[in-house]
Protein backbone atom coordinates (compact mmCIF):
# COMPACT_ATOMS: atom_id res chain seq x y z
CA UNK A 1 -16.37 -18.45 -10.71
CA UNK A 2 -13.76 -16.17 -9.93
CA UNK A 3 -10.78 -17.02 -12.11
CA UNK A 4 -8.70 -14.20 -10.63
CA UNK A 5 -7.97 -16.02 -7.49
CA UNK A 6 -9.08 -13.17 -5.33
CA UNK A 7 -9.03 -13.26 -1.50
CA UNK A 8 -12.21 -12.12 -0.18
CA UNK A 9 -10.78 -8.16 0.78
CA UNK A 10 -12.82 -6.53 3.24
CA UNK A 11 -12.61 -2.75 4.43
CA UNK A 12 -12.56 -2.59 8.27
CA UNK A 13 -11.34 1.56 8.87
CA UNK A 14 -11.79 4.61 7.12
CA UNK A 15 -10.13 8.09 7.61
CA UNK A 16 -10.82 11.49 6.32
CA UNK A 17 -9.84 15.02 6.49
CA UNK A 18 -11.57 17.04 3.77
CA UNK A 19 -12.36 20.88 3.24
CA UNK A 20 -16.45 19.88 4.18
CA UNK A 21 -14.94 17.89 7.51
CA UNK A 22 -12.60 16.61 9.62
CA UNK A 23 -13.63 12.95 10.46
CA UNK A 24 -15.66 10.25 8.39
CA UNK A 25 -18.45 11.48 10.04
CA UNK A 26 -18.05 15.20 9.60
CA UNK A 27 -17.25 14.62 6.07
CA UNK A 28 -20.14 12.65 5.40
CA UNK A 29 -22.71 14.86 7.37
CA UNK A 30 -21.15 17.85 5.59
CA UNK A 31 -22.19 15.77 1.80
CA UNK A 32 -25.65 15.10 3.48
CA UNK A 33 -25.73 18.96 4.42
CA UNK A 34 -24.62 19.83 0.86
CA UNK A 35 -22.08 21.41 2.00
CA UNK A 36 -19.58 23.36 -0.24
CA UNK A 37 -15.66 23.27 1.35
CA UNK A 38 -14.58 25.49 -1.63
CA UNK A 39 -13.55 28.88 -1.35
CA UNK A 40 -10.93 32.37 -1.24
CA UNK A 41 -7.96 30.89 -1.54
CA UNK A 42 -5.72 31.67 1.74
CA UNK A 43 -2.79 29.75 1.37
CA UNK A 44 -1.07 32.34 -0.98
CA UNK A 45 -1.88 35.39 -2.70
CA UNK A 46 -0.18 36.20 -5.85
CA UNK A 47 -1.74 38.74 -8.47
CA UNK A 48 -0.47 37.45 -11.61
CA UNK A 49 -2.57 33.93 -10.74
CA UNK A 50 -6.26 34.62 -12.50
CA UNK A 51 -7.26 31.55 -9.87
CA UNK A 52 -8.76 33.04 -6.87
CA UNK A 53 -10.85 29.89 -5.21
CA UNK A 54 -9.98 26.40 -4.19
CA UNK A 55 -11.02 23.88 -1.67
CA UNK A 56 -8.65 24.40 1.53
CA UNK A 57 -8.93 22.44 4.88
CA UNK A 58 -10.10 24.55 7.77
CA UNK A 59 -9.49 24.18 11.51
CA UNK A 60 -6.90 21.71 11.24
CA UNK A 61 -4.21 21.83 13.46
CA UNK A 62 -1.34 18.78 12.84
CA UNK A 63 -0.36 18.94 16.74
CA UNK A 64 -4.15 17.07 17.72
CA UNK A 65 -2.40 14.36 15.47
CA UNK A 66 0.91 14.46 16.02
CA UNK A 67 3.72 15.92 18.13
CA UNK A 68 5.01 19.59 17.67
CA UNK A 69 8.49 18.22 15.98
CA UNK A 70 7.11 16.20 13.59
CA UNK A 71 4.59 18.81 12.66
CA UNK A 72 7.50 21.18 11.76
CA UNK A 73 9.23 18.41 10.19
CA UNK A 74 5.93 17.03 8.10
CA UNK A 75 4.37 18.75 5.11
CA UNK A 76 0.67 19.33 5.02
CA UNK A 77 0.00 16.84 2.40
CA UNK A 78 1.46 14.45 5.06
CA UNK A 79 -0.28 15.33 7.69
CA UNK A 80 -3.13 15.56 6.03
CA UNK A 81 -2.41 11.52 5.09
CA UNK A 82 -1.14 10.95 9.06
CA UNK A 83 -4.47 12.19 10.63
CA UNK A 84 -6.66 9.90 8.25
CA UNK A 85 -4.58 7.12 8.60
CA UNK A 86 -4.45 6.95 12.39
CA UNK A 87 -8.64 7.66 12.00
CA UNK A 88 -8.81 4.96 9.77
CA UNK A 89 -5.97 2.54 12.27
CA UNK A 90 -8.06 3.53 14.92
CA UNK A 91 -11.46 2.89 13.79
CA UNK A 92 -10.42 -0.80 12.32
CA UNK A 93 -8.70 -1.14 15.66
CA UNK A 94 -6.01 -3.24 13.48
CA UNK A 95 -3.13 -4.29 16.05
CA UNK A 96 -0.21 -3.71 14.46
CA UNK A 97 2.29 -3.96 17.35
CA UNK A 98 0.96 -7.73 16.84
CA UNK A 99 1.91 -9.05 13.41
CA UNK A 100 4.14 -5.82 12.14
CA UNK A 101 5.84 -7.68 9.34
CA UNK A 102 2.07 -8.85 8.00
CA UNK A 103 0.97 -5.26 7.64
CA UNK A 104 1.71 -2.88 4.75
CA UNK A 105 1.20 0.63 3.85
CA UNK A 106 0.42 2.00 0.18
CA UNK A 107 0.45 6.13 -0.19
CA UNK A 108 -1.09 7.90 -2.88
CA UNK A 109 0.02 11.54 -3.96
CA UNK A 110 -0.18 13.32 -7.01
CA UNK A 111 1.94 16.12 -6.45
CA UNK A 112 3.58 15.25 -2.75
CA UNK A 113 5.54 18.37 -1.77
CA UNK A 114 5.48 20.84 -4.84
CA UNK A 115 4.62 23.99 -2.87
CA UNK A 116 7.15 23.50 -0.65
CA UNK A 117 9.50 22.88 -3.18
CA UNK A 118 7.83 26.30 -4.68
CA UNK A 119 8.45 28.46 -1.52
CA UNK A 120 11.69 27.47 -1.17
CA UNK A 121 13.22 27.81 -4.63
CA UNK A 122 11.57 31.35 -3.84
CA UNK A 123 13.21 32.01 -0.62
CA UNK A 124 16.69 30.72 -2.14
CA UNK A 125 16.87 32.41 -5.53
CA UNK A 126 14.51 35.86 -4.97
CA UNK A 127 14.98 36.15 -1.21
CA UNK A 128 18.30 35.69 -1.34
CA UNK A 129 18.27 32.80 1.52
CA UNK A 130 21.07 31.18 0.66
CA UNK A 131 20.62 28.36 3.13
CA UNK A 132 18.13 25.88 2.64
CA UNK A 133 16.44 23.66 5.89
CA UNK A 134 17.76 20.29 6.22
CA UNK A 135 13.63 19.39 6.73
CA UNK A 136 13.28 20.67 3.26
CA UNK A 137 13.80 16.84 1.20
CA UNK A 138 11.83 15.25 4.23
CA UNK A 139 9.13 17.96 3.53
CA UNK A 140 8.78 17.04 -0.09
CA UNK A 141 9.38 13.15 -0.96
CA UNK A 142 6.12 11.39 -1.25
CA UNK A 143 6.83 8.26 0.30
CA UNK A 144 7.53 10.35 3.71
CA UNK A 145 3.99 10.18 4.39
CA UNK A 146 3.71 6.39 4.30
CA UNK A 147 7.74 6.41 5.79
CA UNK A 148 6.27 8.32 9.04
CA UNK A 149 2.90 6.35 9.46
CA UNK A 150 4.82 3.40 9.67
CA UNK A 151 7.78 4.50 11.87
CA UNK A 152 4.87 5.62 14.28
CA UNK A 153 3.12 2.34 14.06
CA UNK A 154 5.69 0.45 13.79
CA UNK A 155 4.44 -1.37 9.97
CA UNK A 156 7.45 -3.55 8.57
CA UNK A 157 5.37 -4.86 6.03
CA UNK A 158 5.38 -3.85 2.36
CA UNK A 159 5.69 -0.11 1.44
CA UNK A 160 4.91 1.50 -1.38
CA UNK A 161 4.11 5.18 -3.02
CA UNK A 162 1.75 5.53 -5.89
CA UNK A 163 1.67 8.77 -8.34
CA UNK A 164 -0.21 8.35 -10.93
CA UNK A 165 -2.22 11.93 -11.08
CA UNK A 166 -5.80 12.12 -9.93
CA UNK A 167 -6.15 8.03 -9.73
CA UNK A 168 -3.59 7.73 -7.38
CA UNK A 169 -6.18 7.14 -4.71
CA UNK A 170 -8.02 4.83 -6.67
CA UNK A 171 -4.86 2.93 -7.59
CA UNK A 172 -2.89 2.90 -4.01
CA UNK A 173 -6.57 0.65 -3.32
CA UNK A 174 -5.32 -1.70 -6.39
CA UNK A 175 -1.83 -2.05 -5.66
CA UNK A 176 -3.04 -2.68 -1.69
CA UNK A 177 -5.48 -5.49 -2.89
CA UNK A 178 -2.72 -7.26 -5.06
CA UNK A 179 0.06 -7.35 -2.81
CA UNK A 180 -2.49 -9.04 0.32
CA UNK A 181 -4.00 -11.30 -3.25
CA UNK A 182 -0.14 -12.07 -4.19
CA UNK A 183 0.72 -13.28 -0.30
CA UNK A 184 2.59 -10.13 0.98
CA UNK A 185 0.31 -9.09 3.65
CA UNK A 186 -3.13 -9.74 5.76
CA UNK A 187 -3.70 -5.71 6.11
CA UNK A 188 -2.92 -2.77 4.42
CA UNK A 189 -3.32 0.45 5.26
CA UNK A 190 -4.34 2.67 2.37
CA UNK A 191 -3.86 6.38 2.58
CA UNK A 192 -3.62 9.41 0.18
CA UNK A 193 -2.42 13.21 0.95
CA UNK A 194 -2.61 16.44 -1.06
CA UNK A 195 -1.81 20.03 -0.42
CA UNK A 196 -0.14 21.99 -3.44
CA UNK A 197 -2.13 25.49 -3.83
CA UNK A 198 0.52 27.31 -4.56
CA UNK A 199 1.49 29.88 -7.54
CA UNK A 200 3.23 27.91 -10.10
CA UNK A 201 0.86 25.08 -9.29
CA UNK A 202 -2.23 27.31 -10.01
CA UNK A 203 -0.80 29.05 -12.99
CA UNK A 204 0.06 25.77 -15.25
CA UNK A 205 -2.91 24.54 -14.71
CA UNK A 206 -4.84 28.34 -15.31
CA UNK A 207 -2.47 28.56 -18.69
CA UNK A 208 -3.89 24.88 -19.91
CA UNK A 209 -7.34 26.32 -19.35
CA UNK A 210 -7.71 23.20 -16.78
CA UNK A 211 -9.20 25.59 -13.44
CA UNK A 212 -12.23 27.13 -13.41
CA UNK A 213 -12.12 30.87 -13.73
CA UNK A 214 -15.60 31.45 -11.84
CA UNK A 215 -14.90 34.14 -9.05
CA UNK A 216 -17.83 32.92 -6.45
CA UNK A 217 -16.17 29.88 -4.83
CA UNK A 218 -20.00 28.15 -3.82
CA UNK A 219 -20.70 27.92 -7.85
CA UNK A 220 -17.35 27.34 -9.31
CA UNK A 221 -17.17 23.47 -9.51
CA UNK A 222 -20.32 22.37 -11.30
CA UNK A 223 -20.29 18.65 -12.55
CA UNK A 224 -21.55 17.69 -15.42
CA UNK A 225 -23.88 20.92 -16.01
CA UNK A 226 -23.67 23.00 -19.02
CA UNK A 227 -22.11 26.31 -17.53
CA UNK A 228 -19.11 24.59 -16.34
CA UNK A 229 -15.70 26.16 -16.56
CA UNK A 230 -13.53 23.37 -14.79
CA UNK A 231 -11.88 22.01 -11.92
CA UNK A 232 -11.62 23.45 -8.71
CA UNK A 233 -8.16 22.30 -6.64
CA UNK A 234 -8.43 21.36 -3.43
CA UNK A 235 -7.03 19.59 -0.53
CA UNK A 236 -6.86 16.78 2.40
CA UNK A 237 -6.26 13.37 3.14
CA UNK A 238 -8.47 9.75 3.01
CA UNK A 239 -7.56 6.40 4.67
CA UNK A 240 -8.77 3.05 4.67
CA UNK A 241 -7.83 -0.62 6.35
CA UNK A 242 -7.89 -3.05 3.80
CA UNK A 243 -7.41 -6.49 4.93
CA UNK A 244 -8.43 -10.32 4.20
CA UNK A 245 -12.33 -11.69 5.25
CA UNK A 246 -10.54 -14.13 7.62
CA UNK A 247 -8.00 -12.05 9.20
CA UNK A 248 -11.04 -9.90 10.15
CA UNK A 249 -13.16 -12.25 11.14
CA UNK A 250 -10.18 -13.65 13.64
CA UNK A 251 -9.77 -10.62 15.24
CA UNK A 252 -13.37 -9.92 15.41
CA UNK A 253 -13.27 -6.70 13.46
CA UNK A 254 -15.70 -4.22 12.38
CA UNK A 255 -16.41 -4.96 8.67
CA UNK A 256 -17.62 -2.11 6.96
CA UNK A 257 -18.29 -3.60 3.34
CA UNK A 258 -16.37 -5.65 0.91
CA UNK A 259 -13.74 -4.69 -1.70
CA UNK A 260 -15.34 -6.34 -4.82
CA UNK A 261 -13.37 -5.52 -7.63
CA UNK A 262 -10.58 -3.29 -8.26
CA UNK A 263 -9.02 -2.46 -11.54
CA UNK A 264 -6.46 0.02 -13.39
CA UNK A 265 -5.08 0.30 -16.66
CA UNK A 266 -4.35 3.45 -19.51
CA UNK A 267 -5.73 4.60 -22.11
CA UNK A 268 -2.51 5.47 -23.84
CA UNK A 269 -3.30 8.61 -25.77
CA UNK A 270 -2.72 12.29 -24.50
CA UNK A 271 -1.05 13.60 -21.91
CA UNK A 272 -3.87 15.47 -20.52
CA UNK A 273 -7.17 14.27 -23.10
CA UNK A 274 -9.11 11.19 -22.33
CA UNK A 275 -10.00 9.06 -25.18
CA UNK A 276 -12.95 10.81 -26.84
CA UNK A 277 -15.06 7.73 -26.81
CA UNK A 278 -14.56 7.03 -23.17
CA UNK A 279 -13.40 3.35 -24.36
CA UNK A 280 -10.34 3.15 -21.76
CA UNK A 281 -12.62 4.55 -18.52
CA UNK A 282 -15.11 1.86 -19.72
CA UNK A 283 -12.41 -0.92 -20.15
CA UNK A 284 -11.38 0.22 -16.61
CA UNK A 285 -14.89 -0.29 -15.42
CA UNK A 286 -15.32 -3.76 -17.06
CA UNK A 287 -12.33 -5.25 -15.55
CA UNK A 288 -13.09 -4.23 -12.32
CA UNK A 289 -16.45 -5.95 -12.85
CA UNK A 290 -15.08 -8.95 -13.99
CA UNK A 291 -13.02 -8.89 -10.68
CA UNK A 292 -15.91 -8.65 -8.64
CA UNK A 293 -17.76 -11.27 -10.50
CA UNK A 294 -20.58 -8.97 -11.04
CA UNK A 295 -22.84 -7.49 -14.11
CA UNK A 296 -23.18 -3.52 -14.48
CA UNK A 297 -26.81 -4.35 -13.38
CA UNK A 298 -25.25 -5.25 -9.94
CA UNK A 299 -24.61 -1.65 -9.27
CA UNK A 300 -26.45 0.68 -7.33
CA UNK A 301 -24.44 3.87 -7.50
CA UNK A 302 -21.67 5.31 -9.20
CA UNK A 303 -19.59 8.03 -7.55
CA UNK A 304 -18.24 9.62 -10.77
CA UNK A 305 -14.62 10.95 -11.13
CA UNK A 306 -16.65 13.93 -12.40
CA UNK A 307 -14.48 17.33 -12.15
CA UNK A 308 -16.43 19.57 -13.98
CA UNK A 309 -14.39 20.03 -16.79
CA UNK A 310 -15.84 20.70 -20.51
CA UNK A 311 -13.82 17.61 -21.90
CA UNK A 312 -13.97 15.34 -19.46
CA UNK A 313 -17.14 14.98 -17.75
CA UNK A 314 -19.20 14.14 -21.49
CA UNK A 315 -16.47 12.01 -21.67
CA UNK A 316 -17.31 9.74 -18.65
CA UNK A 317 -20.30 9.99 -19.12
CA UNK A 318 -19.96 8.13 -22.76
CA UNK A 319 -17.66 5.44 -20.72
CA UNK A 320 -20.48 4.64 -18.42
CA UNK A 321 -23.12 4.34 -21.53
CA UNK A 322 -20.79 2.22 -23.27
CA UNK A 323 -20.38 0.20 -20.17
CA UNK A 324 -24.79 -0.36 -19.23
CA UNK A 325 -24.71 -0.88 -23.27
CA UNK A 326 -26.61 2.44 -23.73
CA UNK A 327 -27.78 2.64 -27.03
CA UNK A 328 -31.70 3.40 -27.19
CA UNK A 329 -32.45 6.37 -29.12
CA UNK A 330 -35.26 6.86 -27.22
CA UNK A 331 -33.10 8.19 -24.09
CA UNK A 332 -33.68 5.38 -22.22
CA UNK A 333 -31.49 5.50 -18.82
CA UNK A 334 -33.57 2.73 -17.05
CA UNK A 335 -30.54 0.58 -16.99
CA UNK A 336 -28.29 3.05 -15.85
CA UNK A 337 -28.01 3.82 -11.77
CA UNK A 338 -27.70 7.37 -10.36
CA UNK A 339 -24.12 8.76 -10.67
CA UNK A 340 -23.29 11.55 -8.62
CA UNK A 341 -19.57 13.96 -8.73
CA UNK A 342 -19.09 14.73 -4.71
CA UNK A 343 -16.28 17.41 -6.40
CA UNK A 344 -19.04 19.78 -6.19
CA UNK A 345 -18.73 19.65 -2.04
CA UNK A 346 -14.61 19.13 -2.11
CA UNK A 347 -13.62 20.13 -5.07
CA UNK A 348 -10.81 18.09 -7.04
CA UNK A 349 -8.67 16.32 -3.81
CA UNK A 350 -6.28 14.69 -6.31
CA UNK A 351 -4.26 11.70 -4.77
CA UNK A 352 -6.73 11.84 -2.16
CA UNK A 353 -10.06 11.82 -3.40
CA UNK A 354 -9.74 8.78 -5.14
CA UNK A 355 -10.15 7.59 -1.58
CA UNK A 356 -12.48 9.76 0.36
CA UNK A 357 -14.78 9.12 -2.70
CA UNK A 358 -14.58 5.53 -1.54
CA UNK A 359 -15.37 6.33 1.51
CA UNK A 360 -18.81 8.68 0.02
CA UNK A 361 -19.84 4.92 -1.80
CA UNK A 362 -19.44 2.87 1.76
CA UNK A 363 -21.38 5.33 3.67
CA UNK A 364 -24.25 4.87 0.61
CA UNK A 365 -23.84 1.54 1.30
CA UNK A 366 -24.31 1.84 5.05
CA UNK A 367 -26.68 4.51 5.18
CA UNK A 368 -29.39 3.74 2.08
CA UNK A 369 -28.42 7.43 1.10
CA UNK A 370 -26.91 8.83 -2.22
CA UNK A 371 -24.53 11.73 -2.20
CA UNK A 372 -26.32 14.21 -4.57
CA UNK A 373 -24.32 16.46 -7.07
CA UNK A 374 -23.65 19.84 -5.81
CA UNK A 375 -24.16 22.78 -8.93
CA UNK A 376 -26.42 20.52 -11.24
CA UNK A 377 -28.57 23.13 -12.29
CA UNK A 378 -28.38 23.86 -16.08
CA UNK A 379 -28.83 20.09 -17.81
CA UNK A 380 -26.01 19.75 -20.59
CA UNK A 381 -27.28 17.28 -23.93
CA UNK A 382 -23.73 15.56 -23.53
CA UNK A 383 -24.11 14.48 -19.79
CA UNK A 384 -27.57 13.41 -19.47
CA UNK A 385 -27.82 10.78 -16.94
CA UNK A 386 -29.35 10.78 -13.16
CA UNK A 387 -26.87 13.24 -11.68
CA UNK A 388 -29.13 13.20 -8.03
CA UNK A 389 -29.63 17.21 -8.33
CA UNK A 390 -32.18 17.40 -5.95
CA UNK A 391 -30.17 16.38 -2.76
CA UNK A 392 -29.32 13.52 -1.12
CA UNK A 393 -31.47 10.42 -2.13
CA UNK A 394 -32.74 7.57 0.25
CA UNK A 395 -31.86 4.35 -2.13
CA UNK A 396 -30.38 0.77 -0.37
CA UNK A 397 -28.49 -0.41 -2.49
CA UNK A 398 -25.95 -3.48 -2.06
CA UNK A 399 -22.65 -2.51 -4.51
CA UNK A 400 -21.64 1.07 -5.66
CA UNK A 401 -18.33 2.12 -8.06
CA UNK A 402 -15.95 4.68 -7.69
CA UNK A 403 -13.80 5.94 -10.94
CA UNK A 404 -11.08 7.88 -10.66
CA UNK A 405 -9.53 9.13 -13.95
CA UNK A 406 -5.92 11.01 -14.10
CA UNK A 407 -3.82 12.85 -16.14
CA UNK A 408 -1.70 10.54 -18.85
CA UNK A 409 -4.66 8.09 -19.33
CA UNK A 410 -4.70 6.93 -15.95
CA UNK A 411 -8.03 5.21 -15.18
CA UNK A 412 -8.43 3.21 -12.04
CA UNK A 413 -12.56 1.51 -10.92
CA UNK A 414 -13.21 0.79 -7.34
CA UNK A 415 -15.88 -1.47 -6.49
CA UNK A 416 -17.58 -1.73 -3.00
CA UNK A 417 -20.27 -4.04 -1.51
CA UNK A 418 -22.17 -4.46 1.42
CA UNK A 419 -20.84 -7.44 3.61
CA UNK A 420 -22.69 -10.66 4.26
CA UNK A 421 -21.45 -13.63 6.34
């Protein structure tokens, strides 16, 4: 019985641009591949910044995806969002021109334009440019990426932006699914964007001992294995269509899987600390289960938020014990599926990986292949569970989760199924 009166959500597009790929499919070969997008960091080069690696974007040039003017006009973190989002549009081939005032658009960015904000408070006060562009707010507002999708599509349907840290993608998929659940829309198109390497960025985050300090970009972001150091930033842009079973069916769309369950909520503790027991992730998880109608047995795979950070990964890990109701002393995991951190390929994508992980669980879905966990090497007591080391894993399975945890207590659960008539 499903006493949240939930619409039966279906995912008909997907978009990504990633450092491992360009393209669902180049993103998801490049997991199969085990592919690592981290690296040098080009994007600046500052000697006072101990961070020298990060997960940057290669190859991409905004003008494939848009025109010249709005390239100079766009940030990368939105164009990062624009190219996924017309992957995604394109993919679902969603009519928009059709039903505009039906459609709606949710954007999720942690940090939206902060290194442009950077550079220019730079150029102003140091460089003594006393002028600053008139592109600059454009540049750096974060609902500009979800403002210029729909001017080019022409979506008059609800708009909103979601920041809420490193769940942002994982929550712009909640607050899509309640506004079509609440009457607002038939589609949605759900995107997220990221692209703040940049000094200041780098250097808070060194200074809170958040970043890994490892030098050789290939082993710096190792989930859940002993030598970890922490995250890795990194880069890009995820999209999905997320619309109602019937309006699919009446257009005689693609359906890709279903949007089971979907939840959010805060742990209300630290700014920057989970809670130690993992009790607010797991809460997170149990709601979205409830959602979905469905029993942690249900699922087949978990694509853990997973950053490699000393704190948080045992962390998660005790969420998703508490959640199977681990508690044999024998080390039983038998009840627990394979959970796998695809941060180890991307590194931490921030607003956007809460969506491109999405993405990683539908392609399990589709393909009867788990994405393994890049680094897992050195087995830590605290994070003991079936991390997939060995590569990816041949597995059908019919439901997988997606958690993606943020700064401030910010926990969002995604759950995805494979679709049946």
């Amino acid at each position: 019985m499903n006493i949240y009166n939930m619409k039966n959500l279906v995912i008909t597009g997907m978009g990504a641009v990633t450092p491992i790929g360009i393209g669902v499919d180049n993103y998801w070969q490049g997991i199969l591949d085990m592919k690592c997008g981290i690296d040098k960091i080009s994007r600046f080069y500052d000697e006072n910044v101990p961070i020298t690696v990060a997960g940057e974007v290669k190859g991409f040039d905004p003008k494939n995806y848009m025109s010249a003017k709005l390239a100079r006009e766009t940030d990368t973190f939105i164009q990062f969002a624009y190219a996924s989002a017309q992957e995604a549009i394109e993919s679902s081939r969603l009519d928009i021109a059709s039903e505009p005032d039906r459609v709606g658009i949710v954007m999720a960015t942690a940090l939206s334009g902060t290194a442009v904000t950077a550079q220019t408070e730079k150029e102003y006060v140091m460089d003594g440019k006393k002028k600053v562009s008139p592109r600059f707010l454009p540049k750096i507002l974060g609902n500009l990426g979800a403002a210029q999708i729909a001017m080019h599509y022409g979506i008059n349907g609800p708009s909103f932006t979601v920041s809420t840290a490193c769940s942002s993608g994982g929550d712009a998929l909640c607050v899509a699914a309640m506004l079509i659940n609440s009457g607002e829309a038939d589609a949605m198109v759900v995107v997220g964007g990221e692209s703040s390497h940049c000094p200041i960025v780098m250097s808070t985050l060194a200074q809170a001992k958040a970043l890994s300090k490892n030098p050789d970009p290939k082993s710096a972001c190792r989930p859940f294995d002993a030598d970890r150091d922490g995250f890795v930033m990194s880069e890009g842009g995820g999209a999905v269509i997320l619309e109602t079973e019937e309006h699919a069916k009446k257009r005689n769309a693609d359906i890709m899987c279903v949007l089971a369950g979907y939840a959010n909520n805060t742990d209300a503790y630290h700014v920057t600390s989970p809670r130690p027991d993992g009790s607010g992730a797991a809460a997170c998880m149990q709601s979205a289960l409830q959602k979905a109608g469905m029993k942690p047995g249900d699922i087949g795979y978990i694509n853990a938020h997973g950053t490699s950070t000393p704190l948080g990964d045992p962390i998660e890990v005790k969420a998703i014990k508490a959640l199977f109701g681990f508690d044999d002393p024998q080390g039983n995991h038998a009840n627990i599926p394979p959970v796998s951190s695809t941060k180890g390929n991307t590194g931490h994508m921030m607003g956007a990986g809460g969506i491109t992980e999405v993405i990683a669980c539908i392609k399990a879905i589709q393909t009867g292949i788990l994405p393994p966990t890049l680094n897992y090497e050195t087995p830590d007591p605290e994070c003991d569970l079936d991390f997939i080391p060995e590569g990816p894993r041949k597995a059908e399975i019919n439901a997988a989760m997606s958690n993606a945890l943020g700064f401030g207590g910010q926990n969002s659960s995604i759950i995805v199924k494979k679709y049946t008539e």
